[in-house]
N, C-alpha and C. Protein backbone atom coordinates (compact mmCIF):
# COMPACT_ATOMS: atom_id res chain seq x y z
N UNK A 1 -4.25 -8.61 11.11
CA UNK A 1 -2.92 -8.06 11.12
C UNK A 1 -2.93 -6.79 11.95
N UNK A 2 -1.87 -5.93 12.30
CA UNK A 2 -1.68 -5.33 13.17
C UNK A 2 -1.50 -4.09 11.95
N UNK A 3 -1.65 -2.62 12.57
CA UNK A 3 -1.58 -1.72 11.49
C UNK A 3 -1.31 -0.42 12.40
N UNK A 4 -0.61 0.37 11.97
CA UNK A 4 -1.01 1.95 12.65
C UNK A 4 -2.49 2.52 11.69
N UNK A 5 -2.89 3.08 12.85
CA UNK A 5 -4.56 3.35 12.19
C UNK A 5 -4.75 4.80 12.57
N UNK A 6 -5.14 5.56 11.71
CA UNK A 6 -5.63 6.78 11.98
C UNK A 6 -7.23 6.70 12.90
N UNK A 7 -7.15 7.40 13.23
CA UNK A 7 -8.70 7.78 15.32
C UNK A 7 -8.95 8.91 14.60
N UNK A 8 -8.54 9.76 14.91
CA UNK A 8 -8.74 10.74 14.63
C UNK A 8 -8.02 12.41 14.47
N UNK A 9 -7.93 13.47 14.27
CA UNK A 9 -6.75 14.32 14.36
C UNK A 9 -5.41 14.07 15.41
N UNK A 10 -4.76 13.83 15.18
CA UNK A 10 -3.70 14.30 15.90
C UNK A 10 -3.98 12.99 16.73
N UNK A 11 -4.42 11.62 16.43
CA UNK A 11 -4.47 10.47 17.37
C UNK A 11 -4.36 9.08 16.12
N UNK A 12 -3.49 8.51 16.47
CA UNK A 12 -3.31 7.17 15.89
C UNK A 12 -3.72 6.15 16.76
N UNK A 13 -3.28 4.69 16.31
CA UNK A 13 -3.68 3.87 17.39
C UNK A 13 -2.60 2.57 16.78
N UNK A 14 -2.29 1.72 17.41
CA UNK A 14 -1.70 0.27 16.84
C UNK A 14 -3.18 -1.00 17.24
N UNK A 15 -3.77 -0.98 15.56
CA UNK A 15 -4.88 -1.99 16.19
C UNK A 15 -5.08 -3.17 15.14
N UNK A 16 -5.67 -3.96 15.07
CA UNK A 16 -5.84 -5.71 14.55
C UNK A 16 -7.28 -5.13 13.38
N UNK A 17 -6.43 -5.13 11.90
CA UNK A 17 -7.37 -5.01 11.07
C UNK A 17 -7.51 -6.33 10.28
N UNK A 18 -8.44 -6.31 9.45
CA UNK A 18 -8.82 -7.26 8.36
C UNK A 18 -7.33 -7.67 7.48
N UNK A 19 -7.57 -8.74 6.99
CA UNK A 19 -6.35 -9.16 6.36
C UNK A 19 -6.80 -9.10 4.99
N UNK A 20 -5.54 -8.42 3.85
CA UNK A 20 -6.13 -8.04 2.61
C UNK A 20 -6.17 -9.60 2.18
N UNK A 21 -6.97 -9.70 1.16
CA UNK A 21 -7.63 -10.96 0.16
C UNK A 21 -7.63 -10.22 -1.32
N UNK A 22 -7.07 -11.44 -2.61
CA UNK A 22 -6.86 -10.92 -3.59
C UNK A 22 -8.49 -11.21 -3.94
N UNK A 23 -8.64 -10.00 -4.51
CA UNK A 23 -9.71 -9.84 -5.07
C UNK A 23 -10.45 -9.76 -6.97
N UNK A 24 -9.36 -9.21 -7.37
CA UNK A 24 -9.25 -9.26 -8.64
C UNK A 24 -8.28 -10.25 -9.43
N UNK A 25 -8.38 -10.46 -10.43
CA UNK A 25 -7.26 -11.32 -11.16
C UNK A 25 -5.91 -10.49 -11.17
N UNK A 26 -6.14 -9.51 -11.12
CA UNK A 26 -4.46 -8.88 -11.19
C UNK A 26 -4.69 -8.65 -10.24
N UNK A 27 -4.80 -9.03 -9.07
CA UNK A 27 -4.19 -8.35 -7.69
C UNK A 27 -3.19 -9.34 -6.97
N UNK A 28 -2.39 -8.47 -6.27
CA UNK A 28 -1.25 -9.42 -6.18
C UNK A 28 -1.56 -8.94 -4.20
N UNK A 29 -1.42 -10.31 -3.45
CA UNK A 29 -1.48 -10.22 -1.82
C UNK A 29 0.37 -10.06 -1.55
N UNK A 30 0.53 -8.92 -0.94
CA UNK A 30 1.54 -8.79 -0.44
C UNK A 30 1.71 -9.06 0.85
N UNK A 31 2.69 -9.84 1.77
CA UNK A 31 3.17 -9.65 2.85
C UNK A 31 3.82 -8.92 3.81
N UNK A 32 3.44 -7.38 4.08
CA UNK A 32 3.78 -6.42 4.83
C UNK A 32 5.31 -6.94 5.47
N UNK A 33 6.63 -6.31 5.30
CA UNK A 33 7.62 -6.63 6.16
C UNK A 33 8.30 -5.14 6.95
N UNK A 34 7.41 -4.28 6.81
CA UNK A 34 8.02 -2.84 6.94
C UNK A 34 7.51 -2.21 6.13
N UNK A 35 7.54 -1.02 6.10
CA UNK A 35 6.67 0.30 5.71
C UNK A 35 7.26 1.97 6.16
N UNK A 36 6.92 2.60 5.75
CA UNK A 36 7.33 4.00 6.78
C UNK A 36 6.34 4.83 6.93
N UNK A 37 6.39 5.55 7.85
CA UNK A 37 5.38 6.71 8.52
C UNK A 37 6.39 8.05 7.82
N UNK A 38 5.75 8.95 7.15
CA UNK A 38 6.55 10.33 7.11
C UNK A 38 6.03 11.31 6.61
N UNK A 39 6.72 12.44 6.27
CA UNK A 39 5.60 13.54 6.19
C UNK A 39 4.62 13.56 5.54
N UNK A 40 4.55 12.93 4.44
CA UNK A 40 3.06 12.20 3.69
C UNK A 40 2.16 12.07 4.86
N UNK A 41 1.89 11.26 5.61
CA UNK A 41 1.13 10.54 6.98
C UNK A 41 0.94 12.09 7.67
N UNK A 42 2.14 12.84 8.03
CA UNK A 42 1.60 13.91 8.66
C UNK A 42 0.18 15.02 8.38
N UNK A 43 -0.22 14.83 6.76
CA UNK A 43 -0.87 15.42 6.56
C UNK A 43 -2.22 14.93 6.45
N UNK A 44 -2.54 13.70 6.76
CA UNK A 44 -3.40 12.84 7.22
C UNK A 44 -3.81 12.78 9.35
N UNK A 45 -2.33 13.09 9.78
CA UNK A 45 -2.52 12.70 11.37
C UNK A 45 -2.81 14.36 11.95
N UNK A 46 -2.34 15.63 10.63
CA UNK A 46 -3.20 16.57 11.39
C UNK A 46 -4.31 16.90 10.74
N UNK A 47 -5.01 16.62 10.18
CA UNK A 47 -6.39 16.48 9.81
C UNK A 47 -6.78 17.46 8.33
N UNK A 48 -5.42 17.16 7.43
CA UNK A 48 -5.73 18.13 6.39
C UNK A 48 -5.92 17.47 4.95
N UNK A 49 -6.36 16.22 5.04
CA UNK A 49 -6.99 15.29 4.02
C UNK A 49 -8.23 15.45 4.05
N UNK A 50 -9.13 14.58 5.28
CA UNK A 50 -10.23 14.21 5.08
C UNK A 50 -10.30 12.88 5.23
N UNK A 51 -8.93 12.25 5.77
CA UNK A 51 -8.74 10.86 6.17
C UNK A 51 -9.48 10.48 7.80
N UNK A 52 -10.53 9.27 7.18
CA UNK A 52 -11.34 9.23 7.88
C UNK A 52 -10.86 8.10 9.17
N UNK A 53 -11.60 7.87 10.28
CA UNK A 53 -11.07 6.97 11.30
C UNK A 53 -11.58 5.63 10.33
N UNK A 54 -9.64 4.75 10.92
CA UNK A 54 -9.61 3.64 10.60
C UNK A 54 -9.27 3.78 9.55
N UNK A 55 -8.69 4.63 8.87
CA UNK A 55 -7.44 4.51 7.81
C UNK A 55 -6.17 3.75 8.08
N UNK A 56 -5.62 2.87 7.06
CA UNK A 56 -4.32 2.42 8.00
C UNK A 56 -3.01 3.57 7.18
N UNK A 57 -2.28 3.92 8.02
CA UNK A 57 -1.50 4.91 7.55
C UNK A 57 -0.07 4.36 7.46
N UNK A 58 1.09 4.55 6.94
CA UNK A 58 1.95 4.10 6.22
C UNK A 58 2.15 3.85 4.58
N UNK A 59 3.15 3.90 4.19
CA UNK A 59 3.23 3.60 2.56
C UNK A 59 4.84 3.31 2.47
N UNK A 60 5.26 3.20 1.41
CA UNK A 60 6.24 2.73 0.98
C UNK A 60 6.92 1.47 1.05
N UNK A 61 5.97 0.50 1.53
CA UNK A 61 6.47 -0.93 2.27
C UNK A 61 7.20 -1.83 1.26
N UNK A 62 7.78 -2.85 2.15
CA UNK A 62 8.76 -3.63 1.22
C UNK A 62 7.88 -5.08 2.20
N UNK A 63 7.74 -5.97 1.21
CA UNK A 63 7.54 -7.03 1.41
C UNK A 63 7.97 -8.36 0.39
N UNK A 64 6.81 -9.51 0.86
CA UNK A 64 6.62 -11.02 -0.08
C UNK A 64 5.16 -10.72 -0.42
N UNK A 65 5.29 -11.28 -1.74
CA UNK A 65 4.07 -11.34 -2.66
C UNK A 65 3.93 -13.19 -1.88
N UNK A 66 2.66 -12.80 -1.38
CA UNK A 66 1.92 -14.37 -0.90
C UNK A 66 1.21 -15.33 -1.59
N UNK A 67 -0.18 -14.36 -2.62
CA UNK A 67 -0.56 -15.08 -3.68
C UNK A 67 -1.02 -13.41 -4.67
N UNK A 68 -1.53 -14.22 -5.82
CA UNK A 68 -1.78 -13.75 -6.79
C UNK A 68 -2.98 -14.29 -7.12
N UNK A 69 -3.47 -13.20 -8.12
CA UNK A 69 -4.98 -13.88 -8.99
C UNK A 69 -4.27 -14.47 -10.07
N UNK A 70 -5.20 -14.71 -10.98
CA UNK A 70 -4.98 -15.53 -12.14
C UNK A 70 -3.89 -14.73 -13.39
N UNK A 71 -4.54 -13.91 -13.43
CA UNK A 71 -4.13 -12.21 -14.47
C UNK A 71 -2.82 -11.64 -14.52
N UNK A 72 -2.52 -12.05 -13.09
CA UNK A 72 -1.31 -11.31 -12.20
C UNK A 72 0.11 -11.79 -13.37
N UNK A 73 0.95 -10.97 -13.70
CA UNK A 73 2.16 -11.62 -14.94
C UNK A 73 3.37 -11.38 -14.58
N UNK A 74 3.20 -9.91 -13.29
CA UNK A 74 4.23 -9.43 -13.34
C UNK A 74 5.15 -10.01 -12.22
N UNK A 75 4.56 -10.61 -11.15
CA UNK A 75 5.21 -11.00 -9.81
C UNK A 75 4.72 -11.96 -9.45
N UNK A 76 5.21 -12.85 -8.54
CA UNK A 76 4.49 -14.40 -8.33
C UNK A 76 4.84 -14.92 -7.00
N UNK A 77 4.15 -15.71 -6.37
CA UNK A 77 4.29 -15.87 -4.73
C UNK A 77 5.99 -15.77 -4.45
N UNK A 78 6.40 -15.45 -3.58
CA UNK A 78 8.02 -15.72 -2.88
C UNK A 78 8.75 -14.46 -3.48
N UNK A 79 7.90 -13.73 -4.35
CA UNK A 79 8.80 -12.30 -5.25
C UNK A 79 9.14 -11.33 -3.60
N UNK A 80 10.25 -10.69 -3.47
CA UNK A 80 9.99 -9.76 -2.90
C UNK A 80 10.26 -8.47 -3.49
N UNK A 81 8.87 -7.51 -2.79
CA UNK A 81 8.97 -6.36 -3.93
C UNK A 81 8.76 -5.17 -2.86
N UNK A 82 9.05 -3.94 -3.28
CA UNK A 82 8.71 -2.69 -2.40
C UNK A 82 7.47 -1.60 -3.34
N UNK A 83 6.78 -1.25 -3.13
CA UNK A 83 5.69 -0.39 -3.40
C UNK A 83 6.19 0.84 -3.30
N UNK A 84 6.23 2.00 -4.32
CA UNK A 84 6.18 2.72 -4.40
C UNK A 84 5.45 4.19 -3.82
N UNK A 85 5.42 5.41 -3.79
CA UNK A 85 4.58 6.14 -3.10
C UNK A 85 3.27 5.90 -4.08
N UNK A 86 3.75 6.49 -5.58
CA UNK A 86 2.96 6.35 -5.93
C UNK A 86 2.69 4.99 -7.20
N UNK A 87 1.88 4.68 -7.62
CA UNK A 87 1.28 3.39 -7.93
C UNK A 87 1.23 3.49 -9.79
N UNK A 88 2.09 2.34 -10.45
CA UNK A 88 1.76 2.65 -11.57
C UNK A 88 1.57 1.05 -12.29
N UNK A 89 1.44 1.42 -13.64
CA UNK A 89 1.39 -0.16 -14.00
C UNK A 89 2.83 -0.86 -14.60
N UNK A 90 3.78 0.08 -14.97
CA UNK A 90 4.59 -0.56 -15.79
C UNK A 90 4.79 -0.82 -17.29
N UNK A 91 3.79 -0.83 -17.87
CA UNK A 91 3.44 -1.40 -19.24
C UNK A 91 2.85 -0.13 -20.17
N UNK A 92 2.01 0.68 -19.54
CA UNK A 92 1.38 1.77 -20.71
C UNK A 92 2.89 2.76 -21.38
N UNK A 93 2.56 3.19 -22.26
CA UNK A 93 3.20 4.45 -22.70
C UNK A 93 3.83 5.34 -21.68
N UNK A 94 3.32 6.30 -20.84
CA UNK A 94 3.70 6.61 -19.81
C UNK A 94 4.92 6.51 -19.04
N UNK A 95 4.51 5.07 -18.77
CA UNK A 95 5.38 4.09 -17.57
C UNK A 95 6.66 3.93 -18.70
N UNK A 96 6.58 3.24 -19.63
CA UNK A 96 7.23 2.88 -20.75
C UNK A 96 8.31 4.08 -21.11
N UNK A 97 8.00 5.65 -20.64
CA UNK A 97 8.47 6.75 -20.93
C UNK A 97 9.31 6.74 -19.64
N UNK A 98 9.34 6.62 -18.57
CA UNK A 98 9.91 6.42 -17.43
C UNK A 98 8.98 7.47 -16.80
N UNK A 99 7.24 7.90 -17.46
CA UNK A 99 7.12 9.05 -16.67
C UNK A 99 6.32 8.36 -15.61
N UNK A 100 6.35 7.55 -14.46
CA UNK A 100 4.94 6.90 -14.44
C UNK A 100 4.07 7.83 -12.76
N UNK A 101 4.46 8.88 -12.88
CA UNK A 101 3.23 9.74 -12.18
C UNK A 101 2.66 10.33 -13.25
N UNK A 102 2.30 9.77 -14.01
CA UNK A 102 1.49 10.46 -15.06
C UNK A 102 0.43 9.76 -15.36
């Protein structure tokens, strides 16, 4: 697949990475349809992470769920879903609280 990729400070690149594979039983393969670059990414493209070359940079994408592991309950091939900045499960206490950066 095609990706914006972090090189190095202040250098990106558009290059042909590995294609994700579900790996776990709850992992769900999404189909990239869009994404965004924004000031998040900026602090990666001027070198104040520690984000190493060949990071793929972007977040927030909206896609199709392609396949799933076995485990997977919450979404199922043909779902389309958008990803969040940040990543939660849904189900704990927390999430359940509406707090789910916690």
């Amino acid at each position: 697949m095609r990706a914006v990729v972090h090189e190095a400070e202040r250098r990106v690149a558009v290059r042909e990475v590995e294609d994700a594979v579900v790996e776990e039983e709850t992992d769900a393969l999404v189909r990239i349809t869009s994404s965004a670059l924004c000031g998040t990414d900026l602090h990666m493209y001027d070198g104040r992470t520690g984000a190493g070359p060949g990071m793929v940079l972007g977040h927030e994408p909206l896609g199709v769920v392609e396949a799933t592991g076995g485990a997977a309950t919450s979404v199922r091939p043909g779902d389309r879903v958008v990803l969040p900045t940040h990543l939660y499960c849904g189900t704990c206490p927390h999430c359940a609280r509406g707090l789910t950066a916690a």
